[in-house]
Protein backbone atom coordinates (compact mmCIF):
# COMPACT_ATOMS: atom_id res chain seq x y z
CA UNK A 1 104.54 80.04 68.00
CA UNK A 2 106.22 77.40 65.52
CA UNK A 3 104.36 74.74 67.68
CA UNK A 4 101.24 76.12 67.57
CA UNK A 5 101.59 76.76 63.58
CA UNK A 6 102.68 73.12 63.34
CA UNK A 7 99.99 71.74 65.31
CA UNK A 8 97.04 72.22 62.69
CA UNK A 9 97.47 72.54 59.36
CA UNK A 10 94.61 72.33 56.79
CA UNK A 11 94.75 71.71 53.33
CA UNK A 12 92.55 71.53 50.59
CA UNK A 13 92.94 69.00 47.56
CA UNK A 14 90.94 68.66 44.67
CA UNK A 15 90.86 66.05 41.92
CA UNK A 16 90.04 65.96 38.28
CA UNK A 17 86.68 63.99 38.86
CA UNK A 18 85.39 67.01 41.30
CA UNK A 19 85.75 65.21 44.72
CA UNK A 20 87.91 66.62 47.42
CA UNK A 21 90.16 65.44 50.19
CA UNK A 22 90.99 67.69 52.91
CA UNK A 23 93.63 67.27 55.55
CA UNK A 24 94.22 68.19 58.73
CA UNK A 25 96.72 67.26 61.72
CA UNK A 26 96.31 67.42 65.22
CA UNK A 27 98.62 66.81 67.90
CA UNK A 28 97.03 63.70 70.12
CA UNK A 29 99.47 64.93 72.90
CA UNK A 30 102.49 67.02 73.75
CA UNK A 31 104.84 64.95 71.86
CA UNK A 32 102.74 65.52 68.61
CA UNK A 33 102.81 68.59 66.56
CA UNK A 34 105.57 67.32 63.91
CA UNK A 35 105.52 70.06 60.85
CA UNK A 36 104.31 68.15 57.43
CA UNK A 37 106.95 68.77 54.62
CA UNK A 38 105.20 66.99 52.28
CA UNK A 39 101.99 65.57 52.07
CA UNK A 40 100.60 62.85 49.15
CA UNK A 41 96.91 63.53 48.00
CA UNK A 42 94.85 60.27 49.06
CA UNK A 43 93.36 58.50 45.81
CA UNK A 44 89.30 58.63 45.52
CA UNK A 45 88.06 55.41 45.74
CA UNK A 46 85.88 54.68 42.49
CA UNK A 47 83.23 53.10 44.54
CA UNK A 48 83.11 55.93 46.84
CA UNK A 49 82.54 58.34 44.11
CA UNK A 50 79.93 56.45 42.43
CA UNK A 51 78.27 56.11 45.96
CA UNK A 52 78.92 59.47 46.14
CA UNK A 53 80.57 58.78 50.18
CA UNK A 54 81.34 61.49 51.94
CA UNK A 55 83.37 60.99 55.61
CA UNK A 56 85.89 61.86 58.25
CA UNK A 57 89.02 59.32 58.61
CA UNK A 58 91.07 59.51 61.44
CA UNK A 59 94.33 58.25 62.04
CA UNK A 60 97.64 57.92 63.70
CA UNK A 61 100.69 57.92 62.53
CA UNK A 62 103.75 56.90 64.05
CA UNK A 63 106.81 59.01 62.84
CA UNK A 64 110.32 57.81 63.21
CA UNK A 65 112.80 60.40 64.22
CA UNK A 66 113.89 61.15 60.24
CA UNK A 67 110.48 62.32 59.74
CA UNK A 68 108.89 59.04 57.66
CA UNK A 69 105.85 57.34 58.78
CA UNK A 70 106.54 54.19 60.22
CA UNK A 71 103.01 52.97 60.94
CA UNK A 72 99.27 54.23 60.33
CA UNK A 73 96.26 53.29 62.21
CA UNK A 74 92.72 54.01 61.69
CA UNK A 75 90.99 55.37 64.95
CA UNK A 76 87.73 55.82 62.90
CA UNK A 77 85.66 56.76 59.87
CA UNK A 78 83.95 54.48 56.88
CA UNK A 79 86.11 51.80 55.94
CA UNK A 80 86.02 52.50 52.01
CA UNK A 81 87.79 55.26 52.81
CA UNK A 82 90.23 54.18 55.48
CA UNK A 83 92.43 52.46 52.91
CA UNK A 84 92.91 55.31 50.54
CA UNK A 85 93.91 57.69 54.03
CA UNK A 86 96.16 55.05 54.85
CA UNK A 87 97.88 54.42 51.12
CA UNK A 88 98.77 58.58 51.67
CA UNK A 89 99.48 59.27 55.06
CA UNK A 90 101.96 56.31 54.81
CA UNK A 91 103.83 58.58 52.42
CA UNK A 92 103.85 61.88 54.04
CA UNK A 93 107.16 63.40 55.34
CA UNK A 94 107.55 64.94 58.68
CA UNK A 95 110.29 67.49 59.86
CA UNK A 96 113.14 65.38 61.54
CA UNK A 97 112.89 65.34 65.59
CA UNK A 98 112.06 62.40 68.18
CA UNK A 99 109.47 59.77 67.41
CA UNK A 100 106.54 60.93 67.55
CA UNK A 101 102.52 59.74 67.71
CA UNK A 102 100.62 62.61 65.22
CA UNK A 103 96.76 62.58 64.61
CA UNK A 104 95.50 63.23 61.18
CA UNK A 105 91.92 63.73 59.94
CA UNK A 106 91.11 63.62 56.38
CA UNK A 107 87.87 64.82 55.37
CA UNK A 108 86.69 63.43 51.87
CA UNK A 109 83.74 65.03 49.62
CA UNK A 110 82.98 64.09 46.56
């Protein structure tokens, strides 16, 4: 059951110019599933606001046994807002356990 909890989790953010970043992690296999203990808001781009972009990001994230994110790769979405997905995922904080591969979307409307 703790698994299953852990393996999406959806959160919406919103930010003082009205845009909104929404998060959500999926396992990309059995070894994914890591509980988020705290998550960082990703930063708006100012050119994506005045363009008023809206897009998916996809990542991965590779988190070291002590829960921190050792690496993050894009695996798709517009590349104004891959940067500002990567700035915050790279901060997030898993629950301790084995290195592990996790999935993250974050969904961005301005």
């Amino acid at each position: 059951m703790n698994r299953l909890l852990a393996a999406v989790v959806v959160s919406a953010l919103s930010f003082s110019l009205g845009s909104k970043v929404s998060a959500q992690s999926q396992p990309p296999s059995s070894e994914g599933g890591r509980r988020i203990l705290r998550k960082v808001s990703p930063q708006y781009p100012q050119v994506a606001l005045k363009m008023r972009l809206a897009g998916t990001v996809k990542m991965t994230a590779v988190v070291a046994p002590d829960g921190t994110v050792k690496s993050v790769e894009p695996i798709g979405g517009n590349p104004i807002l891959i940067q500002a997905a990567q700035n915050a995922i790279s901060q997030w904080k898993y629950a301790p356990g084995t290195e592990t591969h996790e999935t993250v979307e974050l969904h961005f409307t301005p």
